[in-house]
N, C-alpha and C. Protein backbone atom coordinates (compact mmCIF):
# COMPACT_ATOMS: atom_id res chain seq x y z
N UNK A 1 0.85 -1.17 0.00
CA UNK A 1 0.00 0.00 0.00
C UNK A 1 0.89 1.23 0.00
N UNK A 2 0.74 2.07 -0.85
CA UNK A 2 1.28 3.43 -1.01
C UNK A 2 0.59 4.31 -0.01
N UNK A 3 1.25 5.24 0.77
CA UNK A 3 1.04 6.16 1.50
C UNK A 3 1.70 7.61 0.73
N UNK A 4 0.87 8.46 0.09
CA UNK A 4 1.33 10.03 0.13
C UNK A 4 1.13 11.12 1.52
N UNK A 5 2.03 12.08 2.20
CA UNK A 5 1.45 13.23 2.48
C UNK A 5 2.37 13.97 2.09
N UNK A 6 1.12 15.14 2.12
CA UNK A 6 1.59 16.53 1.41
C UNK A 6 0.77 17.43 2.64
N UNK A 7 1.82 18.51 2.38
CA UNK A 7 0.97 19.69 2.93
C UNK A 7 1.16 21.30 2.23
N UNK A 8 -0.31 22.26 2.07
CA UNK A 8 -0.10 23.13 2.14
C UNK A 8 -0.08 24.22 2.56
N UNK A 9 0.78 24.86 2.20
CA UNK A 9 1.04 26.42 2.96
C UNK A 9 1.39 26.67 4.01
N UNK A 10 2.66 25.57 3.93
CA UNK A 10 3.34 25.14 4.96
C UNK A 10 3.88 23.73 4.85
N UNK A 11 4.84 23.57 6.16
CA UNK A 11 5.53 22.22 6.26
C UNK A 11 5.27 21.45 7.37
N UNK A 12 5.11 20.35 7.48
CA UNK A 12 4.68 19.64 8.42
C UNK A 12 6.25 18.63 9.08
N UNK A 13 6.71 18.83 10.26
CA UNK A 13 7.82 18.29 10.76
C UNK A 13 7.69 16.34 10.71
N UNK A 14 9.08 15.94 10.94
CA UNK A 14 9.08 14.18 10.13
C UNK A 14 8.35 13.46 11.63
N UNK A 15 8.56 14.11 12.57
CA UNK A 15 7.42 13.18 13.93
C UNK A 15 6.04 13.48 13.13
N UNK A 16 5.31 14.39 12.98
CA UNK A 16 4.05 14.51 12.68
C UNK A 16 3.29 13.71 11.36
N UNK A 17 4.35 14.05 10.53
CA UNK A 17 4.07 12.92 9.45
C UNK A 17 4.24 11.12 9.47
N UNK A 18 4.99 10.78 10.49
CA UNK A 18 5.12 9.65 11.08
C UNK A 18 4.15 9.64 11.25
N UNK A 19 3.49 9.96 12.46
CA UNK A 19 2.25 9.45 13.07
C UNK A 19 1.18 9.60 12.56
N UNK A 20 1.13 10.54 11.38
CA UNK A 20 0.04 10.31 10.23
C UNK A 20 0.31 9.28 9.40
N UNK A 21 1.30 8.64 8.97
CA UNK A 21 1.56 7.47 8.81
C UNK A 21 0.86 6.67 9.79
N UNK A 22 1.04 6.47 10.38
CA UNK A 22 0.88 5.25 11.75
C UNK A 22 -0.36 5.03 11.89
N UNK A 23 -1.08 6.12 11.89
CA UNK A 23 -2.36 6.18 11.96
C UNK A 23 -3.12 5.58 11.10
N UNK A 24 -2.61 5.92 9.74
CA UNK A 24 -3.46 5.92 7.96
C UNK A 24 -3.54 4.32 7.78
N UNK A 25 -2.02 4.13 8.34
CA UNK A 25 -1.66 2.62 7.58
C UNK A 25 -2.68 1.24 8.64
N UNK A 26 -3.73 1.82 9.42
CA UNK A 26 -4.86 0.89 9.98
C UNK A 26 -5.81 0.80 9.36
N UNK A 27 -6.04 1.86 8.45
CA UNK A 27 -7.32 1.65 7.24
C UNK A 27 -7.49 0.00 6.60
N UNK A 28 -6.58 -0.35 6.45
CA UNK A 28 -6.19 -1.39 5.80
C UNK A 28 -7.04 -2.66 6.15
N UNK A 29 -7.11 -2.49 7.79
CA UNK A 29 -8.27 -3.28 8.47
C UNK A 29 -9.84 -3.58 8.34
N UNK A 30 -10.50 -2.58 7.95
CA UNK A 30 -11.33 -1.91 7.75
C UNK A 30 -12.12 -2.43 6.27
N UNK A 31 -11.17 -3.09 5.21
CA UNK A 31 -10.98 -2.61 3.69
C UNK A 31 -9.70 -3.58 2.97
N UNK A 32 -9.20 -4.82 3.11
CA UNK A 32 -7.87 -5.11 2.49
C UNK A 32 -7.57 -4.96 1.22
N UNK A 33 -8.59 -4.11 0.16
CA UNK A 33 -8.15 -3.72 -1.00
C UNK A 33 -7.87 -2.32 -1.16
N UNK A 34 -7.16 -1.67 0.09
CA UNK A 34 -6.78 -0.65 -0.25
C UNK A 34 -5.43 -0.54 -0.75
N UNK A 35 -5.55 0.58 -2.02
CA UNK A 35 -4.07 0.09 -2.61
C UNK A 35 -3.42 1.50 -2.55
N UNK A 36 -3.63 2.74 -2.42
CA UNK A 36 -3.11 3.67 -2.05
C UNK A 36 -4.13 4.75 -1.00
N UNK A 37 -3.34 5.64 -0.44
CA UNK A 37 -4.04 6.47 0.47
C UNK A 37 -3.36 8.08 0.19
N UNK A 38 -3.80 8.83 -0.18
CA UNK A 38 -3.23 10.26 0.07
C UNK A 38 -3.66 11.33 1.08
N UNK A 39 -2.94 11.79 1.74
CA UNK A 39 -3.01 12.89 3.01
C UNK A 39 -2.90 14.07 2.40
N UNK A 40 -3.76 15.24 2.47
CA UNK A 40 -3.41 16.58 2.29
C UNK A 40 -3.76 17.42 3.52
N UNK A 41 -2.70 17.94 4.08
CA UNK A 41 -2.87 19.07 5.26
C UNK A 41 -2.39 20.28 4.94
N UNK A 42 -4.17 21.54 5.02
CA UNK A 42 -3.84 22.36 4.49
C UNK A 42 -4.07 23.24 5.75
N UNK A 43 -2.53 23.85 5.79
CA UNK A 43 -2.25 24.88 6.86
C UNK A 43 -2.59 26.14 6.42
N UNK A 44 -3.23 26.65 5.33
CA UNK A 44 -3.59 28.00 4.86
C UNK A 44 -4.34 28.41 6.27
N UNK A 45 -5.31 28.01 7.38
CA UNK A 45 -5.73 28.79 8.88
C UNK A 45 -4.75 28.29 9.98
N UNK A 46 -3.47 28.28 10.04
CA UNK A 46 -3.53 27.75 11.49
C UNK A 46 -4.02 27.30 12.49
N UNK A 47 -5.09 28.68 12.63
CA UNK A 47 -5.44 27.90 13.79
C UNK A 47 -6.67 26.79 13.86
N UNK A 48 -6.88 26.60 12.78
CA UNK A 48 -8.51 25.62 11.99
C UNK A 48 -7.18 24.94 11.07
N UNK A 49 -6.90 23.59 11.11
CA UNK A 49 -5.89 23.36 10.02
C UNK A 49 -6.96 22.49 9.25
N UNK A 50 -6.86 21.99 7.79
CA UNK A 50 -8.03 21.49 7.14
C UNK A 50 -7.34 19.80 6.93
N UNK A 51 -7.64 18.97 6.90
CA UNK A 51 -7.39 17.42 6.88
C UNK A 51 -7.96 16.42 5.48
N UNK A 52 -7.57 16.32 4.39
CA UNK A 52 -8.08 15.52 3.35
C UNK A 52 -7.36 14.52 3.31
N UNK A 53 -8.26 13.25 3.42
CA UNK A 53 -7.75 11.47 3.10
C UNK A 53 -8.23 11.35 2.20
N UNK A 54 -7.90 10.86 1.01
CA UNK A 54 -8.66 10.45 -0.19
C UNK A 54 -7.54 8.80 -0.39
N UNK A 55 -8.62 7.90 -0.72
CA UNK A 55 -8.20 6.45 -0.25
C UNK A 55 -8.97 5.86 -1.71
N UNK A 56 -7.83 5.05 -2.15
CA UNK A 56 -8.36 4.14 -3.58
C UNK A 56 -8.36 2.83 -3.35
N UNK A 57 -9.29 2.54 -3.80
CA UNK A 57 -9.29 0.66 -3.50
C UNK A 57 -9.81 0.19 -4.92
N UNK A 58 -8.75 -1.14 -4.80
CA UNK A 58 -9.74 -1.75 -6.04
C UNK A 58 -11.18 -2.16 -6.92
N UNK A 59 -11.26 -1.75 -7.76
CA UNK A 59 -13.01 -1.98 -8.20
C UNK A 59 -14.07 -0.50 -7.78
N UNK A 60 -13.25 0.11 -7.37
CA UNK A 60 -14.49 1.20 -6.61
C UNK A 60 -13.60 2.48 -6.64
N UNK A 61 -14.76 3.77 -6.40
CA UNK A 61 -14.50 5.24 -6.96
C UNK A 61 -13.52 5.12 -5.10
N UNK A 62 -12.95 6.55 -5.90
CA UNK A 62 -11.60 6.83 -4.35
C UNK A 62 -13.03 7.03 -3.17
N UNK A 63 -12.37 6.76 -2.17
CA UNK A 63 -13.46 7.42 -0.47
C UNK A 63 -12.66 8.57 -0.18
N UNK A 64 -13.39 9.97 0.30
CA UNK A 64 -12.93 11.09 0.23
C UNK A 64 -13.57 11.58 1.79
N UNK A 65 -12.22 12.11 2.50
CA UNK A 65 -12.95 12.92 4.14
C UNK A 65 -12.11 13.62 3.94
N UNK A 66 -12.86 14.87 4.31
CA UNK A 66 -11.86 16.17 5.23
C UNK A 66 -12.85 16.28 6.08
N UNK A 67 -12.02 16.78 6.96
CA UNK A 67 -12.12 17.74 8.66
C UNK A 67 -11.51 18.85 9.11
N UNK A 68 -12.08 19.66 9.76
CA UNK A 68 -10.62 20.50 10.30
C UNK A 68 -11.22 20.92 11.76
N UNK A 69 -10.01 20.81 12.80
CA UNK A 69 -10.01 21.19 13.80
C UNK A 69 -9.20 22.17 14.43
N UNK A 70 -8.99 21.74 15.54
CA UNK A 70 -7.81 22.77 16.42
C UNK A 70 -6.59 22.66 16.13
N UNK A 71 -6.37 21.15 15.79
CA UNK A 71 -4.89 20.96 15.26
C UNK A 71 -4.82 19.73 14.16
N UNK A 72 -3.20 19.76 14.50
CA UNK A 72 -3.60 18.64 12.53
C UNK A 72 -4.03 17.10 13.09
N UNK A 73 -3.67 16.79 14.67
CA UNK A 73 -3.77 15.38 14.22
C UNK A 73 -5.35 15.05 15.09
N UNK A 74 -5.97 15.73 15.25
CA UNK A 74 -7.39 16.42 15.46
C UNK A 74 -8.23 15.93 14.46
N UNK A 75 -8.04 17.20 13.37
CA UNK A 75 -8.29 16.77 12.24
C UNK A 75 -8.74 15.61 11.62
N UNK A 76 -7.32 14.90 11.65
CA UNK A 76 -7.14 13.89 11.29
C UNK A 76 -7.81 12.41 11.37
N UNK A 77 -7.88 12.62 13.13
CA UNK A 77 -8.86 11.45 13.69
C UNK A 77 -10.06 11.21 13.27
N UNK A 78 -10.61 12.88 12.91
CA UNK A 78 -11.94 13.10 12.27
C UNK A 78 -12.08 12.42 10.80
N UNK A 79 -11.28 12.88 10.29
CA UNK A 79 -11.40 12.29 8.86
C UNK A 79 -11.21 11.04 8.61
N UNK A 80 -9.75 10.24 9.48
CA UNK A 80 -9.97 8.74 9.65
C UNK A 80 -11.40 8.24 9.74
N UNK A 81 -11.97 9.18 10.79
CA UNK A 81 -13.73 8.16 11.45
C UNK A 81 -14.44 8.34 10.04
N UNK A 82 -14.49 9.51 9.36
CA UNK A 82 -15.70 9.76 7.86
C UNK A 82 -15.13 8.14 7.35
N UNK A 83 -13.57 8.30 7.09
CA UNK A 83 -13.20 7.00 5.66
C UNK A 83 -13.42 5.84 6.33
N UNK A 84 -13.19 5.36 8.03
CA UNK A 84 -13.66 3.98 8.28
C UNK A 84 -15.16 3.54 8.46
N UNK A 85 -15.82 4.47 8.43
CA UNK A 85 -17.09 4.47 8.37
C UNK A 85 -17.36 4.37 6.83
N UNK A 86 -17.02 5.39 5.47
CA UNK A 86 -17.18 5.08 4.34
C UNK A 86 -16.93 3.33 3.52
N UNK A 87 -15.42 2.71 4.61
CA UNK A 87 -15.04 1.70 3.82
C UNK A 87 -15.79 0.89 4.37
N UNK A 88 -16.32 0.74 5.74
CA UNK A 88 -17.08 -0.62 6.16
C UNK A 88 -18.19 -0.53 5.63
N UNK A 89 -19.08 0.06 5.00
CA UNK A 89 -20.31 0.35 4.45
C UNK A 89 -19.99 -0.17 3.41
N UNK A 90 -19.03 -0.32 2.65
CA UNK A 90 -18.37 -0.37 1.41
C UNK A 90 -18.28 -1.84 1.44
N UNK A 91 -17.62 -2.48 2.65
CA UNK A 91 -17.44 -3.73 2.69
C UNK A 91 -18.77 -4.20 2.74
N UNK A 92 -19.38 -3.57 3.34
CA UNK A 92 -20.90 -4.60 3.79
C UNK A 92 -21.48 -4.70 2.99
N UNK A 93 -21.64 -3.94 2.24
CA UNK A 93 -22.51 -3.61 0.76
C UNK A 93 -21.67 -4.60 0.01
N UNK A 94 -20.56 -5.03 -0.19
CA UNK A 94 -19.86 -6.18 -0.99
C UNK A 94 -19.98 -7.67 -0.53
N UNK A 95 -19.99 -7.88 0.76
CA UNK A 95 -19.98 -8.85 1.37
C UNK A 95 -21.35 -9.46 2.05
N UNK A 96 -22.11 -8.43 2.26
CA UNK A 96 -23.55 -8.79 3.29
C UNK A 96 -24.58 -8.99 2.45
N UNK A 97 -24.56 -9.15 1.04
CA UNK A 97 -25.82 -8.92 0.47
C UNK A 97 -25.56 -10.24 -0.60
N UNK A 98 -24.96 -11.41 -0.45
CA UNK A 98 -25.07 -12.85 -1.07
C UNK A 98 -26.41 -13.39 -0.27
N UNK A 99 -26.54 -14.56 -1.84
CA UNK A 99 -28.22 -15.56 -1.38
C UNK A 99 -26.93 -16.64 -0.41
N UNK A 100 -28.28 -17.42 0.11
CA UNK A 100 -27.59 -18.38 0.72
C UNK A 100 -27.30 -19.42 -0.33
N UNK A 101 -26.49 -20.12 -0.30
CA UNK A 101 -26.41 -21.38 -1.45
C UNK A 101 -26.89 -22.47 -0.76
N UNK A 102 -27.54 -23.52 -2.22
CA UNK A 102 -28.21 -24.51 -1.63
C UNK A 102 -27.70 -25.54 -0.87
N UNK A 103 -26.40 -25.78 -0.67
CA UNK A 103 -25.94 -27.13 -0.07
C UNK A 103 -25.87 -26.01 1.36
N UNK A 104 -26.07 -25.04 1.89
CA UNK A 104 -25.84 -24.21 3.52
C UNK A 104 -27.73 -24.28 3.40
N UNK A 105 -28.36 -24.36 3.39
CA UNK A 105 -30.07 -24.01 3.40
C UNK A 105 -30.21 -25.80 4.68
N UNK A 106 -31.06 -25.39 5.13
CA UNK A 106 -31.68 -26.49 6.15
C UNK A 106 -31.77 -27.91 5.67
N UNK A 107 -31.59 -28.89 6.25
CA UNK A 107 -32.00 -30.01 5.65
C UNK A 107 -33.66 -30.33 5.96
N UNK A 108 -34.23 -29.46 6.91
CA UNK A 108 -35.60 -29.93 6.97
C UNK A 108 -36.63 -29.73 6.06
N UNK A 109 -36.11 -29.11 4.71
CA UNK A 109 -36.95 -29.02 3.77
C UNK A 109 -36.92 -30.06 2.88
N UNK A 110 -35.90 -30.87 2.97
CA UNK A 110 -36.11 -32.05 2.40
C UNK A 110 -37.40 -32.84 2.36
N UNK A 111 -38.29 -33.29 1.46
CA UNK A 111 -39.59 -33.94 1.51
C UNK A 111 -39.15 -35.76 1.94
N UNK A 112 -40.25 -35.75 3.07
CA UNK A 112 -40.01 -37.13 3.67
C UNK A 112 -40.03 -38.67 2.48
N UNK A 113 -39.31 -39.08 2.77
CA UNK A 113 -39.84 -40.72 1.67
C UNK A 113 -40.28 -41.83 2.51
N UNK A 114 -41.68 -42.29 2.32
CA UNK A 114 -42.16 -43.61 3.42
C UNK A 114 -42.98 -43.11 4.16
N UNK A 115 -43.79 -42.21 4.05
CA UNK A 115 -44.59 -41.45 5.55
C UNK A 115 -45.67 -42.05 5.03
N UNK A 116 -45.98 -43.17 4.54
CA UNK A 116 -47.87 -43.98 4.47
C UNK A 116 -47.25 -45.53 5.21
């Protein structure tokens, strides 16, 4: 899985981007066809910093959160919760909505042989 961050209008120090790393790279749980993730932190307010995850997975359009809070990794948490909430919906909708197949169905529908 590819991880980008970027930031603008401004620089973000290598601890902070670590742990936006650290953070991002649990999506994965959530979703195992995620094949890249991009971070944009846009410092244009300081003191409101703005938070965009945009996350691609195979077969399906990118999942897109921003947030902005008091600080960046604030933010951040916020926008994690929009995309793990976007991808498990995503999963369920892929996974929760199969028929049952006939050899898993009850055996009591079987019609009796010998009941006279």
């Amino acid at each position: 899985m590819q991880i980008n961050i970027s930031a603008r209008h401004g620089e973000l120090n290598a601890a902070t981007q670590e742990r936006i790393r650290e953070k991002v790279d649990k999506l994965v749980k959530f979703f195992d066809r995620v094949t890249a993730i991009h971070v944009t932190v846009d410092l244009e307010h300081r003191e409101t910093p703005l938070v965009e995850i945009r996350s691609s997975a195979e077969h399906t359009e990118d999942f897109v959160a921003t947030d902005s809070s008091t600080s960046v990794l604030a933010s951040l948490d916020g926008a994690l919760h929009k995309v793990e909430r976007q991808l498990r919906k995503h999963k369920e909708k892929r996974t929760g909505h199969r028929a049952t197949g006939l050899k898993h169905l009850d055996s009591a529908v079987e019609p009796e042989m010998g009941a006279e």
